[in-house]
Structures are given as C-alpha cells and as structure tokens.
PDB file of N, CA and C in Angstrom:
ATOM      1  N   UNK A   1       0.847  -1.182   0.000  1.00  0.00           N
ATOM      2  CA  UNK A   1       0.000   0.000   0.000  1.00  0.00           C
ATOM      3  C   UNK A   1       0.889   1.241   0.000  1.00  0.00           C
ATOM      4  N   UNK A   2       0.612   2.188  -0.914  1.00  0.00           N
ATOM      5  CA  UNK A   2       1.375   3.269  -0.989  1.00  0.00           C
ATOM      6  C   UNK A   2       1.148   4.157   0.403  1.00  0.00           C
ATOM      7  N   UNK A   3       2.609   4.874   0.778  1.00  0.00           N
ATOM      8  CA  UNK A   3       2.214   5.591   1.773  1.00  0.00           C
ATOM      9  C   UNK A   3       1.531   7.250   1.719  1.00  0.00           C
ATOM     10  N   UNK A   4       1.026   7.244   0.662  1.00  0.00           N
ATOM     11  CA  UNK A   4       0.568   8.795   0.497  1.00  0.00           C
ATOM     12  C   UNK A   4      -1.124   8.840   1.064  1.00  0.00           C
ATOM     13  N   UNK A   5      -1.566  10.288   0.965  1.00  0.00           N
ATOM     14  CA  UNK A   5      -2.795  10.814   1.508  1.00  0.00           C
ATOM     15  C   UNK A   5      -3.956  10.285   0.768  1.00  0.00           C
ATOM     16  N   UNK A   6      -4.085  10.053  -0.293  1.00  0.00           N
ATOM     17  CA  UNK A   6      -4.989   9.445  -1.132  1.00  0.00           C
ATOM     18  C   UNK A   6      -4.379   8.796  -2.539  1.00  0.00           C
ATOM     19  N   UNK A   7      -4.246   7.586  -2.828  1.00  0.00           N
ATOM     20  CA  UNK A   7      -4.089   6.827  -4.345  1.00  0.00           C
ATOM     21  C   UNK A   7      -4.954   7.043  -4.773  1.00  0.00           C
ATOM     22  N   UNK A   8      -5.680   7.488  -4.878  1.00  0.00           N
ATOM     23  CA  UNK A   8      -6.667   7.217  -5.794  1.00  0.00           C
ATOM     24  C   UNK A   8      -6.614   8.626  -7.046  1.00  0.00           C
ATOM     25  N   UNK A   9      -5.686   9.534  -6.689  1.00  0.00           N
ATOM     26  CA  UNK A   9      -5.670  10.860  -7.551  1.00  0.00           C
ATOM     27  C   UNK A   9      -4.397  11.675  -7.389  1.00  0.00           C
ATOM     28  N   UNK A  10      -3.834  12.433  -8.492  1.00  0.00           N
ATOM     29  CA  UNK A  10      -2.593  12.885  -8.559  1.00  0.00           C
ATOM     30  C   UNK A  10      -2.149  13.655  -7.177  1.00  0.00           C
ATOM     31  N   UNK A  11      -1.084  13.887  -7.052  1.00  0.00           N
ATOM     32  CA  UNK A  11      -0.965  14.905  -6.199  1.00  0.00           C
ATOM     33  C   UNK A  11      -1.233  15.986  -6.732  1.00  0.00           C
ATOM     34  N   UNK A  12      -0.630  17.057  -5.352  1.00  0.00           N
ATOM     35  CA  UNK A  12      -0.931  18.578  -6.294  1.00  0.00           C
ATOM     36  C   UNK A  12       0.823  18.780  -7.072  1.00  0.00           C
ATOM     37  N   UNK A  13       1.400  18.451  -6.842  1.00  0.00           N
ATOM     38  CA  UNK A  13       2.910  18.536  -7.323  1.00  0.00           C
ATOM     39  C   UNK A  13       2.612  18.100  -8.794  1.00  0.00           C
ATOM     40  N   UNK A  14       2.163  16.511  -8.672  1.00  0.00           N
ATOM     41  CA  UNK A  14       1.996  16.281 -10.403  1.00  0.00           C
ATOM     42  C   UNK A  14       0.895  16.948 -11.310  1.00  0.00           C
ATOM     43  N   UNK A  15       0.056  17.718 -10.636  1.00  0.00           N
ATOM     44  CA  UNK A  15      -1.284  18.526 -11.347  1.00  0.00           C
ATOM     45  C   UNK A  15      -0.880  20.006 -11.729  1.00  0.00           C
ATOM     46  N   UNK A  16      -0.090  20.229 -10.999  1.00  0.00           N
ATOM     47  CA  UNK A  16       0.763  21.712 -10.792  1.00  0.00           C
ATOM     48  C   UNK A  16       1.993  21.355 -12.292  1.00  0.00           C
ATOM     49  N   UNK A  17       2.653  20.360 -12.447  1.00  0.00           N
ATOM     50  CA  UNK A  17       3.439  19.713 -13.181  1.00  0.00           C
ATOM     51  C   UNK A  17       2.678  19.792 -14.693  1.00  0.00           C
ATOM     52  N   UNK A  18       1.853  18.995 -14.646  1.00  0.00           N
ATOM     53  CA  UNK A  18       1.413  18.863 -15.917  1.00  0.00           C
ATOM     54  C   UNK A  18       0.861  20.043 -16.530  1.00  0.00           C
ATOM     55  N   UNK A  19      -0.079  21.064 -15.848  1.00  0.00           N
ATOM     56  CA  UNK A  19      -0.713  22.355 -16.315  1.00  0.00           C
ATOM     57  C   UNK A  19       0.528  22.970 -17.234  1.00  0.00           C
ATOM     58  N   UNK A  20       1.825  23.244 -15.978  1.00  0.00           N
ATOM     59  CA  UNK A  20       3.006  23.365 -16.534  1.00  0.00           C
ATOM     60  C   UNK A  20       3.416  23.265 -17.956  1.00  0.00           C
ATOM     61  N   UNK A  21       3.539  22.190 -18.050  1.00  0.00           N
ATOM     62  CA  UNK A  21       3.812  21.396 -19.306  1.00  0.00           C
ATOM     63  C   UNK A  21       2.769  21.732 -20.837  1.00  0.00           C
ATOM     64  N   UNK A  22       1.238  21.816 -19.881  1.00  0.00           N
ATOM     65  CA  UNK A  22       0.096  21.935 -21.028  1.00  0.00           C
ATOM     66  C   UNK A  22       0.555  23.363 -21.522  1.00  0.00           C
ATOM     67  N   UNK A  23       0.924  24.517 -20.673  1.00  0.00           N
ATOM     68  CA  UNK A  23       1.251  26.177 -20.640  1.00  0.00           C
ATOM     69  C   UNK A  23       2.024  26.668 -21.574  1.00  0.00           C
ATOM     70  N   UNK A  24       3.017  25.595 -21.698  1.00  0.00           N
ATOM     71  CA  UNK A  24       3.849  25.621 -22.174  1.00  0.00           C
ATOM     72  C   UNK A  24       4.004  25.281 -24.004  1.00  0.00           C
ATOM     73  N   UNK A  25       3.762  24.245 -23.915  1.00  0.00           N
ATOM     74  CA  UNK A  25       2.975  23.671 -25.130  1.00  0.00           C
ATOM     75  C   UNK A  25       2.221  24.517 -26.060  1.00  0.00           C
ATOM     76  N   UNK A  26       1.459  24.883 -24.738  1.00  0.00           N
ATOM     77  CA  UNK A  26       0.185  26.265 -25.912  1.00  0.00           C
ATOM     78  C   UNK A  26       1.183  27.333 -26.310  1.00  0.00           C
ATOM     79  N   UNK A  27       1.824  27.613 -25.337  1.00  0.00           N
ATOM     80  CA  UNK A  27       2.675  28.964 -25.719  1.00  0.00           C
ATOM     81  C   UNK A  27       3.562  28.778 -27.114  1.00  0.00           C
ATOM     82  N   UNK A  28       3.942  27.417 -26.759  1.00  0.00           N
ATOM     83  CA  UNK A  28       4.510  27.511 -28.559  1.00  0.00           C
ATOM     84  C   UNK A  28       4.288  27.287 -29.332  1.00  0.00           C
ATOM     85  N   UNK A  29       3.120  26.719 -29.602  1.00  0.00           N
ATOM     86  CA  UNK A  29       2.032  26.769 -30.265  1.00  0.00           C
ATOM     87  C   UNK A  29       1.585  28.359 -31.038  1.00  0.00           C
ATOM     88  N   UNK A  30       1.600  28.917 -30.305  1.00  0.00           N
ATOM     89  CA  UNK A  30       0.814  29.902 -30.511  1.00  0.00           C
ATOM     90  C   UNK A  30       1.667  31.135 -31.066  1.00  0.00           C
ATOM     91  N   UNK A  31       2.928  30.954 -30.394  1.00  0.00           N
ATOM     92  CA  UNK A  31       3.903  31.980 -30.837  1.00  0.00           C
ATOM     93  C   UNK A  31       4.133  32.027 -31.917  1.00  0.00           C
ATOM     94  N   UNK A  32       4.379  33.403 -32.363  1.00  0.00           N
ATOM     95  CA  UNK A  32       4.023  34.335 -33.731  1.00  0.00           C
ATOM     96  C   UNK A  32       5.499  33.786 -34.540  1.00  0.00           C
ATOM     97  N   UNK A  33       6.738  33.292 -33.662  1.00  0.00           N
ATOM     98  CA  UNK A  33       7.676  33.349 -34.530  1.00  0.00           C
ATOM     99  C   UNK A  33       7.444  32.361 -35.034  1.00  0.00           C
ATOM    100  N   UNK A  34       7.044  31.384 -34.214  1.00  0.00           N
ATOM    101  CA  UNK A  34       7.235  29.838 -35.084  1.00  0.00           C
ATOM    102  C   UNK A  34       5.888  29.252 -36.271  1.00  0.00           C
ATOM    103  N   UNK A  35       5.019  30.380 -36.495  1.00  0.00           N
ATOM    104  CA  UNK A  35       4.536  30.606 -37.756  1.00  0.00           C
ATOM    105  C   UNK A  35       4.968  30.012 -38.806  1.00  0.00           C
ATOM    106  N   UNK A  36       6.061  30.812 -38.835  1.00  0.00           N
ATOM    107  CA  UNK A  36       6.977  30.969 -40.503  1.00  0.00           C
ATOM    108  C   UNK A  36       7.716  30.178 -40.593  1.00  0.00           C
ATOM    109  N   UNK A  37       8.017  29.212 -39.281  1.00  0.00           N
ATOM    110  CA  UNK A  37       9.172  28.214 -39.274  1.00  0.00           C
ATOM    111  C   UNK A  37       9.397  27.274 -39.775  1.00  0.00           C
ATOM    112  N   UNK A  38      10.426  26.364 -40.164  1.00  0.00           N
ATOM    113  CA  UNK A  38       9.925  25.608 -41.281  1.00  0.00           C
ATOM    114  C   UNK A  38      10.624  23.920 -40.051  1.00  0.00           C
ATOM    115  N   UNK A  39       9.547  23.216 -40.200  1.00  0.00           N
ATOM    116  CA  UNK A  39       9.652  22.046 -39.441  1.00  0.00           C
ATOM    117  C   UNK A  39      11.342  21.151 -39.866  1.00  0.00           C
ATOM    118  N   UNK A  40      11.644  20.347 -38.900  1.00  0.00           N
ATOM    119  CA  UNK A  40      13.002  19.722 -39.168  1.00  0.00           C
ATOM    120  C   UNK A  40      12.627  18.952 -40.446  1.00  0.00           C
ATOM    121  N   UNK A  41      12.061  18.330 -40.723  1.00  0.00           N
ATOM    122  CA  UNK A  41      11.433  17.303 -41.704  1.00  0.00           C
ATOM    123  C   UNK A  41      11.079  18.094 -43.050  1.00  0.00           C
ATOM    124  N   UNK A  42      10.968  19.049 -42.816  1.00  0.00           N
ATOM    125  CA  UNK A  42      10.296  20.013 -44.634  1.00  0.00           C
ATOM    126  C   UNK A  42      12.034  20.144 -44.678  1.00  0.00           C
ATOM    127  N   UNK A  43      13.030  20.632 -43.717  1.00  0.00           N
ATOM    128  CA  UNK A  43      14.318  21.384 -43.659  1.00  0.00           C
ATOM    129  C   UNK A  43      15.244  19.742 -44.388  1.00  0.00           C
ATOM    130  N   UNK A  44      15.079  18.601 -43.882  1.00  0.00           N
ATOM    131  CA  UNK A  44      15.780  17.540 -44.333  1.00  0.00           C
ATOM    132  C   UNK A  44      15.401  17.254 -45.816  1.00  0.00           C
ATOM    133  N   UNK A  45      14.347  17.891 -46.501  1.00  0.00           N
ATOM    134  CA  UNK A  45      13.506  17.474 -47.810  1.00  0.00           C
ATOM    135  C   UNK A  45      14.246  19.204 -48.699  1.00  0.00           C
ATOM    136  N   UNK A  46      14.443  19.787 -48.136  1.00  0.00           N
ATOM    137  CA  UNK A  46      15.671  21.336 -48.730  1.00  0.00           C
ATOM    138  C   UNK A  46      14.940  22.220 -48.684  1.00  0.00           C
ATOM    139  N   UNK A  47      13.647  22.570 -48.048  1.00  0.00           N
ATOM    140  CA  UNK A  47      12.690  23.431 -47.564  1.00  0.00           C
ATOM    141  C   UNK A  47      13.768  24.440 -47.191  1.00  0.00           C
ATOM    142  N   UNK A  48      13.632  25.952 -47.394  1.00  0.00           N
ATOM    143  CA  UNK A  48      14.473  26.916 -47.247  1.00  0.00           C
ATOM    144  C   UNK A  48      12.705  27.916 -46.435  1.00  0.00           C
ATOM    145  N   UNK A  49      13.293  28.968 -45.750  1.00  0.00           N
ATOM    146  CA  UNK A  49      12.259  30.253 -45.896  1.00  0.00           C
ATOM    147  C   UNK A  49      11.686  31.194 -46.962  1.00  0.00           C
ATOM    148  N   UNK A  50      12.652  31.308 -48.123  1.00  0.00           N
ATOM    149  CA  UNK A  50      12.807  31.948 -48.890  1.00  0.00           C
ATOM    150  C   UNK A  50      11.557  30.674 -50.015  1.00  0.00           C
ATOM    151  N   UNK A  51      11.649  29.775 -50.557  1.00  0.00           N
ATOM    152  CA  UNK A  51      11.062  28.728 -51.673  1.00  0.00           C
ATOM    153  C   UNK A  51       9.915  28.045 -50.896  1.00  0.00           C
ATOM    154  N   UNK A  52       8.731  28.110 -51.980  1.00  0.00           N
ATOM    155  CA  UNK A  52       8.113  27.445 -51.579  1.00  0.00           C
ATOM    156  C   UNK A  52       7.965  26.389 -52.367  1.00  0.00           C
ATOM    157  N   UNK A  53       7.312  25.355 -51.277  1.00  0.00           N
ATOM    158  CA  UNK A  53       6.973  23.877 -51.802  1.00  0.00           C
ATOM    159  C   UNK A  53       6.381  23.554 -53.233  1.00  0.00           C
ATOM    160  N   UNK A  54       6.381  22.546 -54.086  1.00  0.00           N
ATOM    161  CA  UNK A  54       6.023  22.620 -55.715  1.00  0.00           C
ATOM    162  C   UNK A  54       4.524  21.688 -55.276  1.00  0.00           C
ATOM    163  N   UNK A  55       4.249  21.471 -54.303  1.00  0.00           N
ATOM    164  CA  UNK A  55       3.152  20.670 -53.961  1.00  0.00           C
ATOM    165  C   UNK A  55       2.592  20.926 -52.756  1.00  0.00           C
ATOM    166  N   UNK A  56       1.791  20.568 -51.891  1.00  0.00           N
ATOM    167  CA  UNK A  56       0.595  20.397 -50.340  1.00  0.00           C
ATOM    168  C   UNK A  56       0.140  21.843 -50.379  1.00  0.00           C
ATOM    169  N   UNK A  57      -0.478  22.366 -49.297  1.00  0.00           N
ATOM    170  CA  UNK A  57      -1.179  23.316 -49.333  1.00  0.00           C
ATOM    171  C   UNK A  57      -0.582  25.138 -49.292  1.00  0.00           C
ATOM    172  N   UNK A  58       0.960  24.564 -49.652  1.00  0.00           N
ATOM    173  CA  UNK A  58       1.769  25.911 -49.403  1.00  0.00           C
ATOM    174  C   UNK A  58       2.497  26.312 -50.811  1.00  0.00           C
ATOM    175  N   UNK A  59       1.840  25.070 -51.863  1.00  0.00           N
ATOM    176  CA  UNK A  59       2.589  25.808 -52.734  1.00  0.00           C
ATOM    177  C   UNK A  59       1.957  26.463 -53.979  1.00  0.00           C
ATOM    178  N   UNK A  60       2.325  27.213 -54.538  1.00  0.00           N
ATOM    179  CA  UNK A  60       2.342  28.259 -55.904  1.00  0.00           C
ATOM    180  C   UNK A  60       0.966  27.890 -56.871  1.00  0.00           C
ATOM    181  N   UNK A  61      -0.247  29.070 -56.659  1.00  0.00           N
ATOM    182  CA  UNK A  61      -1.120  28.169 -57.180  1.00  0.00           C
ATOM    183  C   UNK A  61      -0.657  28.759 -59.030  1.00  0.00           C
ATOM    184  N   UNK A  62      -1.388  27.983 -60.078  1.00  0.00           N
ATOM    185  CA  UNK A  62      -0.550  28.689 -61.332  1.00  0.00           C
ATOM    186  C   UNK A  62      -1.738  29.603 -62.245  1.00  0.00           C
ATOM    187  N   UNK A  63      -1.464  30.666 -62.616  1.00  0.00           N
ATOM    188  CA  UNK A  63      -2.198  31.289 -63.472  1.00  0.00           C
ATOM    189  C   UNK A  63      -3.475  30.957 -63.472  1.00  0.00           C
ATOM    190  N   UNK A  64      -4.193  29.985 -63.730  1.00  0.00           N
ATOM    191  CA  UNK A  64      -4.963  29.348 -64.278  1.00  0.00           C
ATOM    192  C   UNK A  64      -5.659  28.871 -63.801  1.00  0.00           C
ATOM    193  N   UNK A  65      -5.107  28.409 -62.645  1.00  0.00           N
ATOM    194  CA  UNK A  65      -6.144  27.716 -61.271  1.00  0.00           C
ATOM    195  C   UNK A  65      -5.975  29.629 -60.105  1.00  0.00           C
ATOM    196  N   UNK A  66      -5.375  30.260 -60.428  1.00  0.00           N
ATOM    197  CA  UNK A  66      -5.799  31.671 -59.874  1.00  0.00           C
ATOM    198  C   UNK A  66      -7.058  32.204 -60.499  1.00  0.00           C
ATOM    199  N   UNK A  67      -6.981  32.338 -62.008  1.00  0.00           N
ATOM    200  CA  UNK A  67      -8.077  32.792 -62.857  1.00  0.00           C
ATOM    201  C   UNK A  67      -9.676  31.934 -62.211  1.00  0.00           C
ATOM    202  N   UNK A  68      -9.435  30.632 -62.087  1.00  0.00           N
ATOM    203  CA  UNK A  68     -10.938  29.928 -61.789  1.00  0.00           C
ATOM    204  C   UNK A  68     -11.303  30.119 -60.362  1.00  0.00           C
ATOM    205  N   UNK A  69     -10.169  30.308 -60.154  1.00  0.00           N
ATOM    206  CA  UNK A  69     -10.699  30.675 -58.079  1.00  0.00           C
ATOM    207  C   UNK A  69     -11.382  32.412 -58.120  1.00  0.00           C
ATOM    208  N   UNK A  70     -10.904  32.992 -59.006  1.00  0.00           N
ATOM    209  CA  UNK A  70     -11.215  34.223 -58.647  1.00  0.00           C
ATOM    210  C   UNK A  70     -12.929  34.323 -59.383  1.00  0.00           C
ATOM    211  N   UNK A  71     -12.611  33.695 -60.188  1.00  0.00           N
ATOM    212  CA  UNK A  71     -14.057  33.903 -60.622  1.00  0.00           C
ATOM    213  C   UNK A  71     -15.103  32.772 -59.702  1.00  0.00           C
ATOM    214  N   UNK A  72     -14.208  31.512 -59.350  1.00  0.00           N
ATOM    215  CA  UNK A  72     -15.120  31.691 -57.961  1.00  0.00           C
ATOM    216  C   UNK A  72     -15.618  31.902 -57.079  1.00  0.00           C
ATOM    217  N   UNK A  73     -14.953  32.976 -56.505  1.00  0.00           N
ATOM    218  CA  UNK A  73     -14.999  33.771 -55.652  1.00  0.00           C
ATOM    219  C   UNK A  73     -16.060  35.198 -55.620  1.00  0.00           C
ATOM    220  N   UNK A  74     -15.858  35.307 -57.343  1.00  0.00           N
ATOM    221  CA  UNK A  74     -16.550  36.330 -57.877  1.00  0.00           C
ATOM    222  C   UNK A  74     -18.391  36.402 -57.315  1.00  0.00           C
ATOM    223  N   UNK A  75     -18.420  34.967 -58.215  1.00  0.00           N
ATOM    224  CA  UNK A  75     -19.937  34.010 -58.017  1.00  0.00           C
ATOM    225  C   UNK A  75     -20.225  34.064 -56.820  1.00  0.00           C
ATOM    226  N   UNK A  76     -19.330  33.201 -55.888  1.00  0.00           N
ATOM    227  CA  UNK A  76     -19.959  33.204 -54.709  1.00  0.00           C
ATOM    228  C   UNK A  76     -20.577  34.738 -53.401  1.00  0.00           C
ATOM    229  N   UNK A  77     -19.434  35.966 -53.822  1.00  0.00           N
ATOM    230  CA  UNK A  77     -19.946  37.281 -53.575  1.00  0.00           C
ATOM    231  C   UNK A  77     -21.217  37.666 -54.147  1.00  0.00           C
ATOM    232  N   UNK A  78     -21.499  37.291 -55.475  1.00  0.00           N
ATOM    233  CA  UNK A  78     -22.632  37.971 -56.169  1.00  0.00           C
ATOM    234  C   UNK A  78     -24.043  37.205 -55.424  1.00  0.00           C
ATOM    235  N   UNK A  79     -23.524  35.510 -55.004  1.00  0.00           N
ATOM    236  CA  UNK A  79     -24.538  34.982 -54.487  1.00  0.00           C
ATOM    237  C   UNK A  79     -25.227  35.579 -52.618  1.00  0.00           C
ATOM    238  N   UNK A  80     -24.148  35.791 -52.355  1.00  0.00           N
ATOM    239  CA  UNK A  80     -24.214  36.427 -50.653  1.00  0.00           C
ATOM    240  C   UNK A  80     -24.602  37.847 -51.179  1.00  0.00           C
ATOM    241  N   UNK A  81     -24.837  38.254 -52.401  1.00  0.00           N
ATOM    242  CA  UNK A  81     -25.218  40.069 -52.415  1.00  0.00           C
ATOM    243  C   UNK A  81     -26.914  39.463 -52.605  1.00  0.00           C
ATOM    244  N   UNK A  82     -26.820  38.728 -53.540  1.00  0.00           N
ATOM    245  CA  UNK A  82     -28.275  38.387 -53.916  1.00  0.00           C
ATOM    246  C   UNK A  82     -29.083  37.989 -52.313  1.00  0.00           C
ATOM    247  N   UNK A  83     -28.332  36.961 -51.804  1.00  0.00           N
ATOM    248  CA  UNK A  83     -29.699  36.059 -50.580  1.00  0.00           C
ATOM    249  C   UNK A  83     -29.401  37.775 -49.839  1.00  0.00           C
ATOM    250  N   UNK A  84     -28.933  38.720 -49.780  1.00  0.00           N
ATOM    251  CA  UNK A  84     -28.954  39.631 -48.609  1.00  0.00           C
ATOM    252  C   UNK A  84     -29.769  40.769 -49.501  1.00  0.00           C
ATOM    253  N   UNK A  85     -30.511  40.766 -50.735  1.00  0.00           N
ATOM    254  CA  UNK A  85     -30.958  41.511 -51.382  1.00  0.00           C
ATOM    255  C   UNK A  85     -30.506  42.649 -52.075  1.00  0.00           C
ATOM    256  N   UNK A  86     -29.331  42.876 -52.345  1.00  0.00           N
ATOM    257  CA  UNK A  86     -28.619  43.536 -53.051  1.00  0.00           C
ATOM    258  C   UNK A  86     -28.416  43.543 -54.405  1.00  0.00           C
ATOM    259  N   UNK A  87     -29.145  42.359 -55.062  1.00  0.00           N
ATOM    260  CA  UNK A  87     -28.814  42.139 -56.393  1.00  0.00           C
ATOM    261  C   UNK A  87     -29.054  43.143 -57.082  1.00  0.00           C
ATOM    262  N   UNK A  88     -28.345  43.504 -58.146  1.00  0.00           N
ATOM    263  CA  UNK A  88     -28.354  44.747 -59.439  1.00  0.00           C
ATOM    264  C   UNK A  88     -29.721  44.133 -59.973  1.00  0.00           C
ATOM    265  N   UNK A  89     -30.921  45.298 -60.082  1.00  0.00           N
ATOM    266  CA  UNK A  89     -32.252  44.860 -61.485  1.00  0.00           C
ATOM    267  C   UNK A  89     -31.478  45.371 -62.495  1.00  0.00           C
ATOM    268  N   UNK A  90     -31.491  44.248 -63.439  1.00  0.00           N
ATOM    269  CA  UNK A  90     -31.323  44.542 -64.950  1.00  0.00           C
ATOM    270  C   UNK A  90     -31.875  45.261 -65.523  1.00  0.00           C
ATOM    271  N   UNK A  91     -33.170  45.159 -65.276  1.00  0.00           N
ATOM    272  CA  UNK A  91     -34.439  45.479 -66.351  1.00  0.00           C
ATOM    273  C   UNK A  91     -35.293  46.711 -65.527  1.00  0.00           C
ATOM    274  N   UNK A  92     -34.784  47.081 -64.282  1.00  0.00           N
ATOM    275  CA  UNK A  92     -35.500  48.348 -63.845  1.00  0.00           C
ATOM    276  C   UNK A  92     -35.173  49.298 -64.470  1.00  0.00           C
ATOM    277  N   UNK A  93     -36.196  50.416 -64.672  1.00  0.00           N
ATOM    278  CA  UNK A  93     -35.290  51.694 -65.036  1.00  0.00           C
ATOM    279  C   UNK A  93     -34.546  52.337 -64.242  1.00  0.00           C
ATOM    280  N   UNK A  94     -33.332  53.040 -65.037  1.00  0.00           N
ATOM    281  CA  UNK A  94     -32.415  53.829 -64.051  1.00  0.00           C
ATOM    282  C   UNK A  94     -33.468  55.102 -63.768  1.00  0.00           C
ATOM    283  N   UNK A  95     -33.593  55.429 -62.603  1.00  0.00           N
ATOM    284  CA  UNK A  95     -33.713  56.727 -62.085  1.00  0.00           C
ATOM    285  C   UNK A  95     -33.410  57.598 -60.948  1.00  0.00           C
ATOM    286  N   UNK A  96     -32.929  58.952 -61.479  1.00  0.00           N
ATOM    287  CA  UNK A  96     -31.989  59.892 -60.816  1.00  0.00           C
ATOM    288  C   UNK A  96     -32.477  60.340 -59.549  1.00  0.00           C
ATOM    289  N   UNK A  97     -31.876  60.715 -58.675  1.00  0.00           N
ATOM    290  CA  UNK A  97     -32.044  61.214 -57.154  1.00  0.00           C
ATOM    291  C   UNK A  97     -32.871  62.522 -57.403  1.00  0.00           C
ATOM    292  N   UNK A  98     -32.484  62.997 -58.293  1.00  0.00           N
ATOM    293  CA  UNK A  98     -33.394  64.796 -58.507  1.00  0.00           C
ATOM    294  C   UNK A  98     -34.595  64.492 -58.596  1.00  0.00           C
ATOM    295  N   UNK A  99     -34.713  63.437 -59.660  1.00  0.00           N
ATOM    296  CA  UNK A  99     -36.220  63.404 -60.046  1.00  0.00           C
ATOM    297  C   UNK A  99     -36.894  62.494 -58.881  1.00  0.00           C
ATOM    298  N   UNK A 100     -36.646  61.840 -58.247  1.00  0.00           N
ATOM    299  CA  UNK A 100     -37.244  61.159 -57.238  1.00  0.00           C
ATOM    300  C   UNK A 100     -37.561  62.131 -56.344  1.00  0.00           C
ATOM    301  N   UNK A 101     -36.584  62.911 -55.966  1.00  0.00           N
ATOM    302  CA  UNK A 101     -36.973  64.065 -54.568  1.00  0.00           C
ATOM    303  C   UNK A 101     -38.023  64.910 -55.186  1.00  0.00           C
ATOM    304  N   UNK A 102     -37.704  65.457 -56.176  1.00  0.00           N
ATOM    305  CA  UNK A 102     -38.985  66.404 -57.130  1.00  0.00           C
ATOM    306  C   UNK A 102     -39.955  65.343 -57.319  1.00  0.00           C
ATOM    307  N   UNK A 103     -40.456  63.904 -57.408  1.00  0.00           N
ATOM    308  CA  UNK A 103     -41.781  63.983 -57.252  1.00  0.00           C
ATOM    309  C   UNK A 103     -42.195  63.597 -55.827  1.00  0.00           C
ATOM    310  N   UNK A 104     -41.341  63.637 -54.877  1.00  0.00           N
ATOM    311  CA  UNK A 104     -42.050  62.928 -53.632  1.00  0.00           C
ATOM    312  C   UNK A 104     -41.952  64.777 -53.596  1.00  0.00           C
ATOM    313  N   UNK A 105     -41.777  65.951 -53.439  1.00  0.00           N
ATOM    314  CA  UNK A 105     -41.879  66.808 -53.015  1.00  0.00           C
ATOM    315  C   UNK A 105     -43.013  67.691 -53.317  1.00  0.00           C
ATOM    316  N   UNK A 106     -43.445  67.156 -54.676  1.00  0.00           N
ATOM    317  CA  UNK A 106     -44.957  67.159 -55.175  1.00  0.00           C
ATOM    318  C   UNK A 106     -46.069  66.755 -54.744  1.00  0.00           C
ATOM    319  N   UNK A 107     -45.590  65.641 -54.461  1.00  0.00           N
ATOM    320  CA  UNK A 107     -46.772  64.671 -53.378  1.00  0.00           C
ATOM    321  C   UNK A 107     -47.371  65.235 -52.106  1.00  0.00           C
ATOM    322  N   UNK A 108     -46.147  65.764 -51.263  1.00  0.00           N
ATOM    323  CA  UNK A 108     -46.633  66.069 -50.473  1.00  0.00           C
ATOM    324  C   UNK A 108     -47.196  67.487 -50.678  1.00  0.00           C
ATOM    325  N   UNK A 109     -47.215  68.727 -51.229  1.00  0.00           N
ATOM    326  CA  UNK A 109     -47.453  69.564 -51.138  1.00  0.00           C
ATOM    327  C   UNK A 109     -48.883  70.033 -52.275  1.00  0.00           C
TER     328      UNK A 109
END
C-alpha cells in the first residue's frame, strides 16, 4: 500500500506539473515566430524560408487555377449580395435622385 494521503488521484505537485507542461505547449504553439518556421522534416527534404513547396497546401497556385478561383470567388460574392438583397435589377429603369426628390416633393405639397 502506498504511503501517500490518497491513491486514488494525482498529487498537487503532479497537477501543478502537468498544467506546466500543457502552458507551455500552448505557448509555442501559438507563438508568432514559429509561424513561418519551417519544421526539421520540410528542412531535411531542402525546404528553405525563402522557396516554396512545388506541392501540399503551401505551394504556388498557377495562373490558371488563380483565374478559376477568382471567378469563384466572384460568383460566390454575387450569391451572398443576392440572398442579402442587393442584387443589381437589370431590367428596372435607371432613375436619378433629382427626379425622385422632385416627385415625392410634389406629393406632399
């Protein structure tokens, strides 16, 4: 039988320990430098800071697959203008701010 205060749950030394450890973890995680950093494993494959990868999600998209994203992108704005009611009428007539104020100013008077 162990001689401590309760087996059945960490101490506070090892709970105090591990938070530690979790604190730590996040912190570098999170830190801004190691962003840009380039892992030991991309660095053994000749990964530099300066070049990017010819493949996964970091590298060079080309002309062409830029051109179709943008016009997807295009679409999908025109669709979020439309469901929020913004869409351009084609077929309304254009009419000017003067003439709108000149006949509501008629109306009322």
């Amino acid at each position: 039988m162990p001689s401590v205060k309760n087996p059945n749950r960490l101490s506070k030394n090892r709970l105090a320990a591990r938070a530690a450890k979790a604190k730590k973890a996040n912190q570098k995680r999170a830190d801004p430098a190691m962003k840009n950093k380039i892992t030991k494993a991309d660095k053994t494959r000749g990964a530099r800071p300066g070049l990017l990868p010819t493949s996964g999600p970091r590298a060079a998209i080309s002309a062409k697959k830029a051109r179709k994203l943008e016009k997807k992108m295009g679409y999908a704005l025109k669709r979020k203008m439309e469901a929020e009611g913004e869409a351009v009428m084609k077929d309304a007539p254009v009419v000017e701010e003067k003439a709108v104020q000149e006949e509501q100013d008629m109306e009322i008077q």
